[in-house]
Protein backbone atom coordinates (compact mmCIF):
# COMPACT_ATOMS: atom_id res chain seq x y z
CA UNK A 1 96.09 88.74 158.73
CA UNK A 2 97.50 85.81 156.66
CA UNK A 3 93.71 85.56 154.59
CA UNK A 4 93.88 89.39 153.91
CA UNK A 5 97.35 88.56 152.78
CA UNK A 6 96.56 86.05 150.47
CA UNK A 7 93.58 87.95 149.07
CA UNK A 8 95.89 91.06 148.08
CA UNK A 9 97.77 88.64 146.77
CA UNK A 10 95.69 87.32 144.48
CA UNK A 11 93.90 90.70 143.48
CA UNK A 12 97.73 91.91 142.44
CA UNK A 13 98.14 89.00 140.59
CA UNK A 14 95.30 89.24 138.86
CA UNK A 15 96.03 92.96 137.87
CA UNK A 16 99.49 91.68 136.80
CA UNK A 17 97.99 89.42 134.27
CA UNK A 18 95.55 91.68 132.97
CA UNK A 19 98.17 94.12 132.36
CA UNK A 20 100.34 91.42 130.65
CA UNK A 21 97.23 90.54 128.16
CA UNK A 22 96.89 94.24 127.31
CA UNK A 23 100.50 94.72 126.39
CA UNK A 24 100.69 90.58 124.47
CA UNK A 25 97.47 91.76 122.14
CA UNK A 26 98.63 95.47 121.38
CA UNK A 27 99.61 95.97 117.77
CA UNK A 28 101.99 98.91 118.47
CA UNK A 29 105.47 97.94 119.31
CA UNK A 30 108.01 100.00 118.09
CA UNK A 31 111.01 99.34 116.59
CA UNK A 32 111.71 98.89 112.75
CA UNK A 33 109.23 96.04 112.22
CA UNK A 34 106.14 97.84 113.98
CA UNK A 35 105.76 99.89 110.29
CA UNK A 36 104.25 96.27 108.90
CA UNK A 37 101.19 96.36 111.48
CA UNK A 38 99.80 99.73 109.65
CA UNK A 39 97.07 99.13 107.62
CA UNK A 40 94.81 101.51 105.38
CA UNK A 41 92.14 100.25 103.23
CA UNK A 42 88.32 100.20 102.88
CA UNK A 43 86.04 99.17 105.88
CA UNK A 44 83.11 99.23 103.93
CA UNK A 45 81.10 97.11 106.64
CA UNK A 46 78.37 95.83 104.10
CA UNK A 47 77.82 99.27 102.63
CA UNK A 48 79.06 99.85 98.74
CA UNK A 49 81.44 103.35 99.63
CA UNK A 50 84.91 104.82 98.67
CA UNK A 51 86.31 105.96 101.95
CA UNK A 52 90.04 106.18 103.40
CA UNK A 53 91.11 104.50 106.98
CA UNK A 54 93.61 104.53 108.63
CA UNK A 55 94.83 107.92 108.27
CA UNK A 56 91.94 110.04 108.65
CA UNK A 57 88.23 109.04 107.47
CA UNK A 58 86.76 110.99 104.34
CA UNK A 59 83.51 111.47 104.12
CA UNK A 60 81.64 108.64 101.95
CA UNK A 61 80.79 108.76 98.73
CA UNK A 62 77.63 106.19 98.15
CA UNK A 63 77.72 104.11 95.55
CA UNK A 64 73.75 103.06 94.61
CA UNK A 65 73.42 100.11 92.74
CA UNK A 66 70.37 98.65 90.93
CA UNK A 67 70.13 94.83 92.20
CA UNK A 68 68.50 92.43 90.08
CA UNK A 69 65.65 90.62 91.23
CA UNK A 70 66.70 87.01 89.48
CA UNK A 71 70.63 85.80 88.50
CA UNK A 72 70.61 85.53 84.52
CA UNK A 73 72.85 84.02 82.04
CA UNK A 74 76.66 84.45 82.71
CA UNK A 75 77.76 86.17 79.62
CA UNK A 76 80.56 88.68 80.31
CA UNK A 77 83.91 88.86 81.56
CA UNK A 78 84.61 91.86 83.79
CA UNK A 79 88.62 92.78 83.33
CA UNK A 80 90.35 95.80 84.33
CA UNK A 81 93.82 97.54 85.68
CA UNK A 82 95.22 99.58 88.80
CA UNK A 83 97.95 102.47 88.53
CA UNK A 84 99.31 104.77 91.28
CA UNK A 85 97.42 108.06 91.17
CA UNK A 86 99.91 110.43 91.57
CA UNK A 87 103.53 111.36 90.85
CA UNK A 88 105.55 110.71 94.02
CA UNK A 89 105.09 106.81 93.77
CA UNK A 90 106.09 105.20 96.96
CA UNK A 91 108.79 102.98 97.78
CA UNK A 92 109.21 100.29 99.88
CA UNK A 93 112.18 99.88 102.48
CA UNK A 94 114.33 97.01 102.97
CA UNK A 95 113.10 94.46 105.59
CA UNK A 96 116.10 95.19 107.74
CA UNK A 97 115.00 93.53 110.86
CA UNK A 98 114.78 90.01 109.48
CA UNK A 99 118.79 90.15 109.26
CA UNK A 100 119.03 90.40 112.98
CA UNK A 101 117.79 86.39 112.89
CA UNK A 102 120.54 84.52 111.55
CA UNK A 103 118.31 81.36 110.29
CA UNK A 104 116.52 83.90 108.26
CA UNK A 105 119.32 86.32 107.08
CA UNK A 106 120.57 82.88 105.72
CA UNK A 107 117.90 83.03 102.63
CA UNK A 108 119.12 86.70 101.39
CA UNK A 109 122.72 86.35 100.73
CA UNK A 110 122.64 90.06 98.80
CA UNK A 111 121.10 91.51 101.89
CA UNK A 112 117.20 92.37 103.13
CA UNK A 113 114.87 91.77 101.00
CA UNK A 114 112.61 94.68 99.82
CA UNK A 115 109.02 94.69 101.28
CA UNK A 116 105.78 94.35 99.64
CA UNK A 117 103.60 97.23 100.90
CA UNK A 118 104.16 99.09 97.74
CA UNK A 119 104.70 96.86 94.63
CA UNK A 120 104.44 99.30 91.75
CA UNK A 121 105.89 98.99 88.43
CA UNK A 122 107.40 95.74 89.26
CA UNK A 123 106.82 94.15 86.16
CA UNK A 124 109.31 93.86 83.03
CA UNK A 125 109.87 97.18 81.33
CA UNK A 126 110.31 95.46 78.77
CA UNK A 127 107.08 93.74 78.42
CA UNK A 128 104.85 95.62 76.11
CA UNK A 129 102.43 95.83 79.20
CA UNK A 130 104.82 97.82 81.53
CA UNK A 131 103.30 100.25 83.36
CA UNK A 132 105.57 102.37 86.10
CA UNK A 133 102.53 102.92 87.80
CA UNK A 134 100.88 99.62 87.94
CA UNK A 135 99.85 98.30 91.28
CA UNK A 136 100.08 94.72 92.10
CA UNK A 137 98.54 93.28 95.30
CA UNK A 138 95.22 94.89 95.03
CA UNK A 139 92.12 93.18 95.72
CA UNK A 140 89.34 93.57 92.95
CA UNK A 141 85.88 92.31 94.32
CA UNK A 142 82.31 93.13 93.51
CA UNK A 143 81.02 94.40 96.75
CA UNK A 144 77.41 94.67 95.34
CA UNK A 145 75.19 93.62 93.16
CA UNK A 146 75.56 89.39 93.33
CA UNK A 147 72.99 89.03 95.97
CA UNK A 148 70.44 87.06 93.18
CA UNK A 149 73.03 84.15 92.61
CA UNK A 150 73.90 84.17 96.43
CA UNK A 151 70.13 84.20 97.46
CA UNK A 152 69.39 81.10 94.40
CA UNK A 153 72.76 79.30 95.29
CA UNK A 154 74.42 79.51 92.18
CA UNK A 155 77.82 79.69 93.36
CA UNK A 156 79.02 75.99 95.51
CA UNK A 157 81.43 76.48 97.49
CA UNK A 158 84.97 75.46 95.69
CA UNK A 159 86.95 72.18 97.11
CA UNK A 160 90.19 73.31 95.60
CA UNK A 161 92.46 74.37 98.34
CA UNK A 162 94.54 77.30 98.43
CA UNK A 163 98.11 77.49 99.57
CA UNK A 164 99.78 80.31 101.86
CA UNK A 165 103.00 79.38 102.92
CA UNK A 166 106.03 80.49 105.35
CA UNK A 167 108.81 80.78 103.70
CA UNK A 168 112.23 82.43 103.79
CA UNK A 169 110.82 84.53 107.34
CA UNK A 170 108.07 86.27 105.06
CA UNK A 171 104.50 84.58 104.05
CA UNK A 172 103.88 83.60 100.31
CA UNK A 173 102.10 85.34 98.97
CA UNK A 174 101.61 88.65 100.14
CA UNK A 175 97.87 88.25 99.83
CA UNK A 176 95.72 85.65 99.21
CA UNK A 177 91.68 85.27 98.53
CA UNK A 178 89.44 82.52 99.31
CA UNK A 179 85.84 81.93 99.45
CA UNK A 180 84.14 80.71 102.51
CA UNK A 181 84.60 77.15 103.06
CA UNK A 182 86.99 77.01 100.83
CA UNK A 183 90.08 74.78 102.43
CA UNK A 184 93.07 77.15 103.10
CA UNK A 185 96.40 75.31 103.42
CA UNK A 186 98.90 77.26 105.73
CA UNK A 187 102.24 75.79 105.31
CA UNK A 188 105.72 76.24 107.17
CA UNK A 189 108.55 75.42 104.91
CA UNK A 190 111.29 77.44 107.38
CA UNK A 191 113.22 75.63 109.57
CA UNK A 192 111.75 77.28 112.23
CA UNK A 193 108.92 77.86 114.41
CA UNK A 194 106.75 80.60 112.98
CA UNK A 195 103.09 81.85 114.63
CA UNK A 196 100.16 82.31 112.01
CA UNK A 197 97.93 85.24 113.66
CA UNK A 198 94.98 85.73 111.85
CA UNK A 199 93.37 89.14 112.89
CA UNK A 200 89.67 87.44 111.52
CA UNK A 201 86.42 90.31 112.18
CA UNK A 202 83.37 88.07 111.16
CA UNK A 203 85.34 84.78 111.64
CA UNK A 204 86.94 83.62 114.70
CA UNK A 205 90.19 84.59 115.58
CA UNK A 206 93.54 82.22 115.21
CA UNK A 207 96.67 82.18 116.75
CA UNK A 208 98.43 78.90 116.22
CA UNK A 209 102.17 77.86 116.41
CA UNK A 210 103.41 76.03 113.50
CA UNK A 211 106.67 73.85 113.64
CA UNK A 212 109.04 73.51 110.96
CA UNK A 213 107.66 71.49 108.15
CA UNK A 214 104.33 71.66 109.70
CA UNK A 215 101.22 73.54 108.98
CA UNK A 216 97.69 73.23 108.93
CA UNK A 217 94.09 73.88 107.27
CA UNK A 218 91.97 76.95 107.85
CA UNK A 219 88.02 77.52 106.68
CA UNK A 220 86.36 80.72 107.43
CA UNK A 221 82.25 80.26 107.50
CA UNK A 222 81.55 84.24 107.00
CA UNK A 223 82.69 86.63 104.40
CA UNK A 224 84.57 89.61 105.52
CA UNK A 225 83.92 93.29 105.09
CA UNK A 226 87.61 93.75 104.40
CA UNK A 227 90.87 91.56 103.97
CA UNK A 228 92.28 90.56 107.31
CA UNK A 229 95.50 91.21 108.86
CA UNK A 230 97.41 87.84 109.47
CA UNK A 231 100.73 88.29 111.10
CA UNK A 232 103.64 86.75 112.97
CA UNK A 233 104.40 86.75 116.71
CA UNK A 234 107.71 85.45 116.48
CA UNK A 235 109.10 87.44 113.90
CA UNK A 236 107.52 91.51 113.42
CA UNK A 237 107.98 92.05 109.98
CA UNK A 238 106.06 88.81 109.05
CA UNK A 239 102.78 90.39 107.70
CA UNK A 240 99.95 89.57 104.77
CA UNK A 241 96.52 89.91 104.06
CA UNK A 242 93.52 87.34 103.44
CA UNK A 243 90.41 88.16 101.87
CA UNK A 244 87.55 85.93 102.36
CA UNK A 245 84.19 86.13 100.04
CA UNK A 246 81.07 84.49 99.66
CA UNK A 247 80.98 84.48 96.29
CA UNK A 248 83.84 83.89 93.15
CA UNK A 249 83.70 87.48 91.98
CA UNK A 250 87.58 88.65 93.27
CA UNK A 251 90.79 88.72 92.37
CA UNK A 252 94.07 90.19 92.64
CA UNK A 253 96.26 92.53 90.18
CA UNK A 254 98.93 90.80 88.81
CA UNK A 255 102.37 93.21 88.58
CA UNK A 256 101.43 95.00 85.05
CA UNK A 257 98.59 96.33 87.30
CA UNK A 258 95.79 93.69 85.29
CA UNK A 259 92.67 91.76 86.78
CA UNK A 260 90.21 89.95 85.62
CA UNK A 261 87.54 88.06 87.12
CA UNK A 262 87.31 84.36 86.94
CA UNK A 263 83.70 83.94 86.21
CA UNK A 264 81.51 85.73 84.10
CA UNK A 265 78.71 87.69 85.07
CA UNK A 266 75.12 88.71 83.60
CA UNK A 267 73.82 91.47 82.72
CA UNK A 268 73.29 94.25 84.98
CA UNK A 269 74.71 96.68 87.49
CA UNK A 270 77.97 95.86 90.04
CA UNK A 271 80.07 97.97 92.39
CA UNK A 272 83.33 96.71 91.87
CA UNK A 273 86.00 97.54 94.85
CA UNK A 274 89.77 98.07 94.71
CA UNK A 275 91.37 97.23 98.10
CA UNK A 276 95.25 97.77 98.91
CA UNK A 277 96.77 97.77 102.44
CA UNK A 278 98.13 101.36 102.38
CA UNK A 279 96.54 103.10 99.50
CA UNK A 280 92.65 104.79 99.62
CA UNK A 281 89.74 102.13 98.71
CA UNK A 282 88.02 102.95 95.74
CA UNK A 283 84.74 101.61 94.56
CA UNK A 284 83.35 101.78 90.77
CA UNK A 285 79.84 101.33 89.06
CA UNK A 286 79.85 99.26 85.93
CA UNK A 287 77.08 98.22 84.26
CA UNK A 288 77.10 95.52 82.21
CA UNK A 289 74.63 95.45 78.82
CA UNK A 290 72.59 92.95 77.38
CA UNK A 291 74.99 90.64 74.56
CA UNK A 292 77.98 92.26 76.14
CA UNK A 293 80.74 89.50 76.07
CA UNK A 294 83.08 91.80 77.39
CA UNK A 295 84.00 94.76 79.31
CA UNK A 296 86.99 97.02 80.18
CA UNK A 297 86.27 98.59 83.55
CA UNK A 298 87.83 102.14 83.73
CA UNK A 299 91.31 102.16 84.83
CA UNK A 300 91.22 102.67 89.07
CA UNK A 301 93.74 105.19 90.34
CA UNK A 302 94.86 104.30 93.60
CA UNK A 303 95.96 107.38 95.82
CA UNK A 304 97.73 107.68 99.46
């Protein structure tokens, strides 16, 4: 009787911690900070497509792109801008939840600090380059038509590290890109413990603790099909987004809505891809000519 005892004990246990891991790794949990864990962008997967997730999967519309065979001279610069598509622009709401934690409510002395889901027309009206529809936060990245330079090795992996930082209860910034191999520095300038949870697809998962003052460096060997969800355990409404490429074609609109990439590119044909964490992907063909030094992608409209 006592071994059958011990067995059922164990086998309970067992079902106890199961049940615990479920509930520890489940992304729904209520309350005024669950809204941050919602996420709609493109899951492209390796295919070129504009597509919405998250809310209800359209059906794809295939973008074909004519790959060249060899890289060739680097001649233009690839710049562009994203606006909000329609007329009821969304608004953020007030990060309410990080005043119920008294070391953070100490950083916003006017009260919660707005979120950055939607940051559009942020910029200074009364910079010529205002735009009340501009979107900043999106990721621009060519999601074909680089696979000559990858396949000769024209683009070395950079050694200049990037910096994404704790700070004030909310991570700095927002979103961040990086190539792969490329030294990311996660910092922890609270003073506080936060958790860095980085929701990686391709790469392997992390979920490290980081003291006040603390930190540490992150690498991620593969390129993702979409930016990753990175959030914190320890406080709900902590929440950002990393995109990680294998080559130096990205960027990320600035708050008058602008990108541009840093490199140039040859001539040829790209699908460029416009990412945001809440709005529908969208994915462009540009072609670029021969003794084109420049070129002004058409604007991308950016709808819920």
């Amino acid at each position: 009787m006592k071994k059958i005892l011990n067995v059922s004990f164990l086998g309970l246990l067992a079902v106890s911690l199961s049940a615990f891991t479920l509930t520890s790794c489940d992304d729904s949990r209520g309350g005024r900070g669950s809204e941050e864990y919602q996420h709609k962008g493109d899951k492209n997967n390796g295919q070129v497509t504009q597509t919405e997730s998250g809310g209800g999967a359209k059906e794809e519309e295939k973008v074909k792109v004519v790959a060249a065979t060899s890289w060739g001279e680097e001649v233009a610069t690839l710049k562009g801008k994203v606006v909000f598509g329609g007329d009821d622009i969304p608004k953020n709401k007030p990060v309410s939840s990080l005043m119920g934690t008294p070391a953070c409510a100490t950083g916003y002395p006017n009260g919660a600090p707005e979120g950055e889901r939607y940051l559009i027309g942020k910029g200074d009206s009364a910079n010529a380059a205002f735009d009340a529809k501009a979107i900043k936060n999106v990721i621009v990245y060519i999601s074909q038509g680089v696979e000559a330079g990858m396949k000769e090795k024209k683009f070395p992996t950079p050694s200049e590290e990037k910096i994404f930082d704790q700070k004030k209860c909310v991570y700095i910034p927002h979103v961040v890109t990086v190539r792969t191999g490329q030294p990311l520095k996660i910092l922890n300038s609270d003073p506080m413990l936060h958790n860095v949870n980085i929701r990686a697809n391709k790469n392997r998962k992390v979920n490290k603790g980081t003291l006040a003052g603390g930190g540490f460096t992150q690498k991620f060997r593969k390129a993702e099909p979409e930016p990753i969800l990175v959030k914190c355990d320890v406080h709900p409404w902590m929440n950002a987004y990393i995109g990680v490429f294998d080559h130096p074609y990205f960027t990320v609109t600035d708050e008058y809505g602008n990108w541009e990439f840093p490199r140039k590119l040859p001539a040829g044909q790209y699908a460029v891809t416009f990412w945001h964490e809440k709005l529908e992907a969208t994915t462009k063909l540009v072609t670029v000519a021969a003794g084109q030094a420049e070129v002004q992608v058409e604007t991308a409209a950016l709808t819920e």
